[in-house]
C-alpha atoms as a PDB file:
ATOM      1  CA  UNK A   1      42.298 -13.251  -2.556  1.00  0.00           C
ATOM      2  CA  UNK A   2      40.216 -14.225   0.176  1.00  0.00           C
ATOM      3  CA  UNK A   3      41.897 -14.942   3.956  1.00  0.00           C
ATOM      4  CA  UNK A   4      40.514 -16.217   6.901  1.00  0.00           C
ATOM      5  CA  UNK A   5      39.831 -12.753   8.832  1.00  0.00           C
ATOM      6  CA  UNK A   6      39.340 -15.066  12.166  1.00  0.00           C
ATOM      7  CA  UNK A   7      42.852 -16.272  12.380  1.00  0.00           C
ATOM      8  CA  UNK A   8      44.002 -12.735  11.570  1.00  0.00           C
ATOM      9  CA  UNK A   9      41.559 -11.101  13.741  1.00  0.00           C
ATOM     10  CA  UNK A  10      42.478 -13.813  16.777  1.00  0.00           C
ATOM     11  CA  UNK A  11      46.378 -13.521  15.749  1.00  0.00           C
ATOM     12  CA  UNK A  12      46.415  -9.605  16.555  1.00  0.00           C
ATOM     13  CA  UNK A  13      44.174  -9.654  19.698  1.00  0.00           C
ATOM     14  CA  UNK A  14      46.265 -12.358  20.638  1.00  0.00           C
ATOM     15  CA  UNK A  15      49.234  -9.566  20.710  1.00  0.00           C
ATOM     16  CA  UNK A  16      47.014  -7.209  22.230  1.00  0.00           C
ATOM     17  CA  UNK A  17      47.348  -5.407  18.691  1.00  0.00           C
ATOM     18  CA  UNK A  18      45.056  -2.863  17.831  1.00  0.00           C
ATOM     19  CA  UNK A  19      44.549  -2.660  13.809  1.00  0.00           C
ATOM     20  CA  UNK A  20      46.275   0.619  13.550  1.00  0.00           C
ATOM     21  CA  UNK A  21      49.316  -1.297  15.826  1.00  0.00           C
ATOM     22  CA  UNK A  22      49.166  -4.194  12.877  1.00  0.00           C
ATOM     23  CA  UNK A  23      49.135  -1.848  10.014  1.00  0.00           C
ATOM     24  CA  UNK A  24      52.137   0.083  11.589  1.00  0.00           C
ATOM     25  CA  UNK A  25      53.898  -3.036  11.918  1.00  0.00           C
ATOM     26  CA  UNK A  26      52.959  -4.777   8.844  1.00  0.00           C
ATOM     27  CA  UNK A  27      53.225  -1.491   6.673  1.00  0.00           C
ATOM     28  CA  UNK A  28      49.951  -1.830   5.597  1.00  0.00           C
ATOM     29  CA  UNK A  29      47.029   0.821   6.143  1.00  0.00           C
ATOM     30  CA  UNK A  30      44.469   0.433   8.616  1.00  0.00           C
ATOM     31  CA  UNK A  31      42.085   0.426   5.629  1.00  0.00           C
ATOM     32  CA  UNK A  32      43.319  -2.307   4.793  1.00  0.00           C
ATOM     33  CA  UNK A  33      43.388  -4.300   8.150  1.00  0.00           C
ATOM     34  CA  UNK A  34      39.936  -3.176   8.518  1.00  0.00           C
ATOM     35  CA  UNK A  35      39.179  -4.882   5.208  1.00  0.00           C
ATOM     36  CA  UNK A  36      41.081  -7.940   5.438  1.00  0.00           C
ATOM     37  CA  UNK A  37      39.432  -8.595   9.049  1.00  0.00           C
ATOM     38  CA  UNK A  38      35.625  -7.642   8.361  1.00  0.00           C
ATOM     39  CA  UNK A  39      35.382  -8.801   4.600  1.00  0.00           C
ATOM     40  CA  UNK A  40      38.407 -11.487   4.487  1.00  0.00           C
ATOM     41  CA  UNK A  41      39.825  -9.874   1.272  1.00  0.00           C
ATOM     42  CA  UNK A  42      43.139  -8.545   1.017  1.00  0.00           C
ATOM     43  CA  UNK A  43      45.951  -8.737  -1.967  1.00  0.00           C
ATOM     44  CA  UNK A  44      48.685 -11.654  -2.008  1.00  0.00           C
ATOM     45  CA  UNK A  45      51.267  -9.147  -0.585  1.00  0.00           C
ATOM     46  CA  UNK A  46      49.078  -7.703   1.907  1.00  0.00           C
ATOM     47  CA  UNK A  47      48.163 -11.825   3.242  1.00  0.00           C
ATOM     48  CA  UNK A  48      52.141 -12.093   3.063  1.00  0.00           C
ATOM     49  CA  UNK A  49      53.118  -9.234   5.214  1.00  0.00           C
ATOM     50  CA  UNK A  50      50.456 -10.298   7.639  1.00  0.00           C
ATOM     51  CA  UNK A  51      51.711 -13.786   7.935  1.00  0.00           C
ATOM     52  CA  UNK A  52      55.182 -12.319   8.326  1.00  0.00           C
ATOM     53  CA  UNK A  53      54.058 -10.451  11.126  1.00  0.00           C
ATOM     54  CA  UNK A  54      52.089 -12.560  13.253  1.00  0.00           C
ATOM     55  CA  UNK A  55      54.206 -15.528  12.698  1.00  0.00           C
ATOM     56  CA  UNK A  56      51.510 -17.118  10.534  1.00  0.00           C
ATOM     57  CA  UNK A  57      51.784 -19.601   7.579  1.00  0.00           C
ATOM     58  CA  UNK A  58      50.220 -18.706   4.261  1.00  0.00           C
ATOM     59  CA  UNK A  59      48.470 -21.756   3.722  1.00  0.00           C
ATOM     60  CA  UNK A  60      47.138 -21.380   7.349  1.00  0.00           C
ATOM     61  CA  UNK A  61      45.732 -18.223   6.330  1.00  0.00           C
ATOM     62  CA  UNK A  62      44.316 -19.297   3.126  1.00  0.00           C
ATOM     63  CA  UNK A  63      43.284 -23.054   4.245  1.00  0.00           C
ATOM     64  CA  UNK A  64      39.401 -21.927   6.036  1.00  0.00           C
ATOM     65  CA  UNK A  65      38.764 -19.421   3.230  1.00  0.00           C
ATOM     66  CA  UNK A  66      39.856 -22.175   0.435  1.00  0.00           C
ATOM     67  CA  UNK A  67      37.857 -25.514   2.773  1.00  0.00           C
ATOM     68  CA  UNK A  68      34.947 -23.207   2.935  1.00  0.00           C
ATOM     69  CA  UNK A  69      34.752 -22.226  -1.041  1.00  0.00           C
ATOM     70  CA  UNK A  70      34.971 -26.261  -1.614  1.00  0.00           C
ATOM     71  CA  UNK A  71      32.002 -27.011   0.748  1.00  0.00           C
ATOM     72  CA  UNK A  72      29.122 -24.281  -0.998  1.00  0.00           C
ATOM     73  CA  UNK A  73      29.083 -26.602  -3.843  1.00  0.00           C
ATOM     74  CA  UNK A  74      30.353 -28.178  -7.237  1.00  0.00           C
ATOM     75  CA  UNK A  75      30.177 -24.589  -8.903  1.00  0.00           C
ATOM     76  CA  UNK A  76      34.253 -25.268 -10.396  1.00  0.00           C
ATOM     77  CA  UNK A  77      33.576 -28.764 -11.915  1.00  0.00           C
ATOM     78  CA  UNK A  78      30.074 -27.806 -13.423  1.00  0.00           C
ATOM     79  CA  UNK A  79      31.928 -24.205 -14.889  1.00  0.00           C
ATOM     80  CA  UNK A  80      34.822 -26.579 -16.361  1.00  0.00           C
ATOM     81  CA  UNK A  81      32.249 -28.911 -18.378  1.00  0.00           C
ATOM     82  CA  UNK A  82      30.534 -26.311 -19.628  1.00  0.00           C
ATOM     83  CA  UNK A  83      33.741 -24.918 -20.772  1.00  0.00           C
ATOM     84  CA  UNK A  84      34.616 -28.585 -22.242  1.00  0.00           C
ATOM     85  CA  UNK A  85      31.112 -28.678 -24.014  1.00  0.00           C
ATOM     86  CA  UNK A  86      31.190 -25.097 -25.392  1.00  0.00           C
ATOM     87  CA  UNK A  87      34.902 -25.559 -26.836  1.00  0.00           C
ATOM     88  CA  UNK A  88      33.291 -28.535 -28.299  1.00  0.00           C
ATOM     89  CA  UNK A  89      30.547 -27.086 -30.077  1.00  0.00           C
ATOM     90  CA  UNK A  90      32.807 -23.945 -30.551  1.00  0.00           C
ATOM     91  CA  UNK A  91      34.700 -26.669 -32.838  1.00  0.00           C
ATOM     92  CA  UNK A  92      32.201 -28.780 -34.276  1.00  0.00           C
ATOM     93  CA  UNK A  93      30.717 -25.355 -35.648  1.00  0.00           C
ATOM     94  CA  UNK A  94      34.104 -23.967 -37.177  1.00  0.00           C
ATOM     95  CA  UNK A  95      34.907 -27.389 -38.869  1.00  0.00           C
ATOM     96  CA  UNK A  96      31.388 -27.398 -40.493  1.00  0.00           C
ATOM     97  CA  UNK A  97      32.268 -23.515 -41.476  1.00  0.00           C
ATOM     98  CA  UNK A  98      35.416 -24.429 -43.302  1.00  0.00           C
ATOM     99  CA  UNK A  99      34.162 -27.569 -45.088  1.00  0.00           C
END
């Protein structure tokens, strides 16, 4: 799941958390801060017990990572019609198989 390590990042310094003080609070590992705030990936549990603890909103948290996946391009509507046209096919071809 990928989360916006800025508002993370800015949330705990924002404390005057270090990542070992967030991981003690949140429960989570400082591996796993240090991954959530360097490479913006963490598990849905891990983004909810960070949003619990800094008082964050999940969507919040998930809005820049999902705003920035819809600007690098059309890759989801171009991987659903090729799905569409390869069912399609997929059936044409069985149909001719069984006649």
């Amino acid at each position: 799941m990928n989360i916006d390590s800025n508002t993370i990042r800015e949330a705990r310094l924002s404390r005057g958390w270090t990542q070992q003080q967030l991981g003690d609070v949140s429960c989570l590992s400082l591996r796993t801060i240090q991954r959530v705030e360097s490479q913006g990936q963490g598990s849905l549990e891990t983004c909810n017990a960070l949003c619990a603890v800094l008082e964050l909103n999940r969507d919040q948290v998930l809005k820049q990572a999902n705003a920035n996946k819809q600007r690098t391009g059309h890759l989801p509507p171009m991987v659903l019609a090729i799905a569409v046209a390869i069912g399609f096919l997929v059936g044409v071809a069985a149909t001719l198989a069984l006649s």
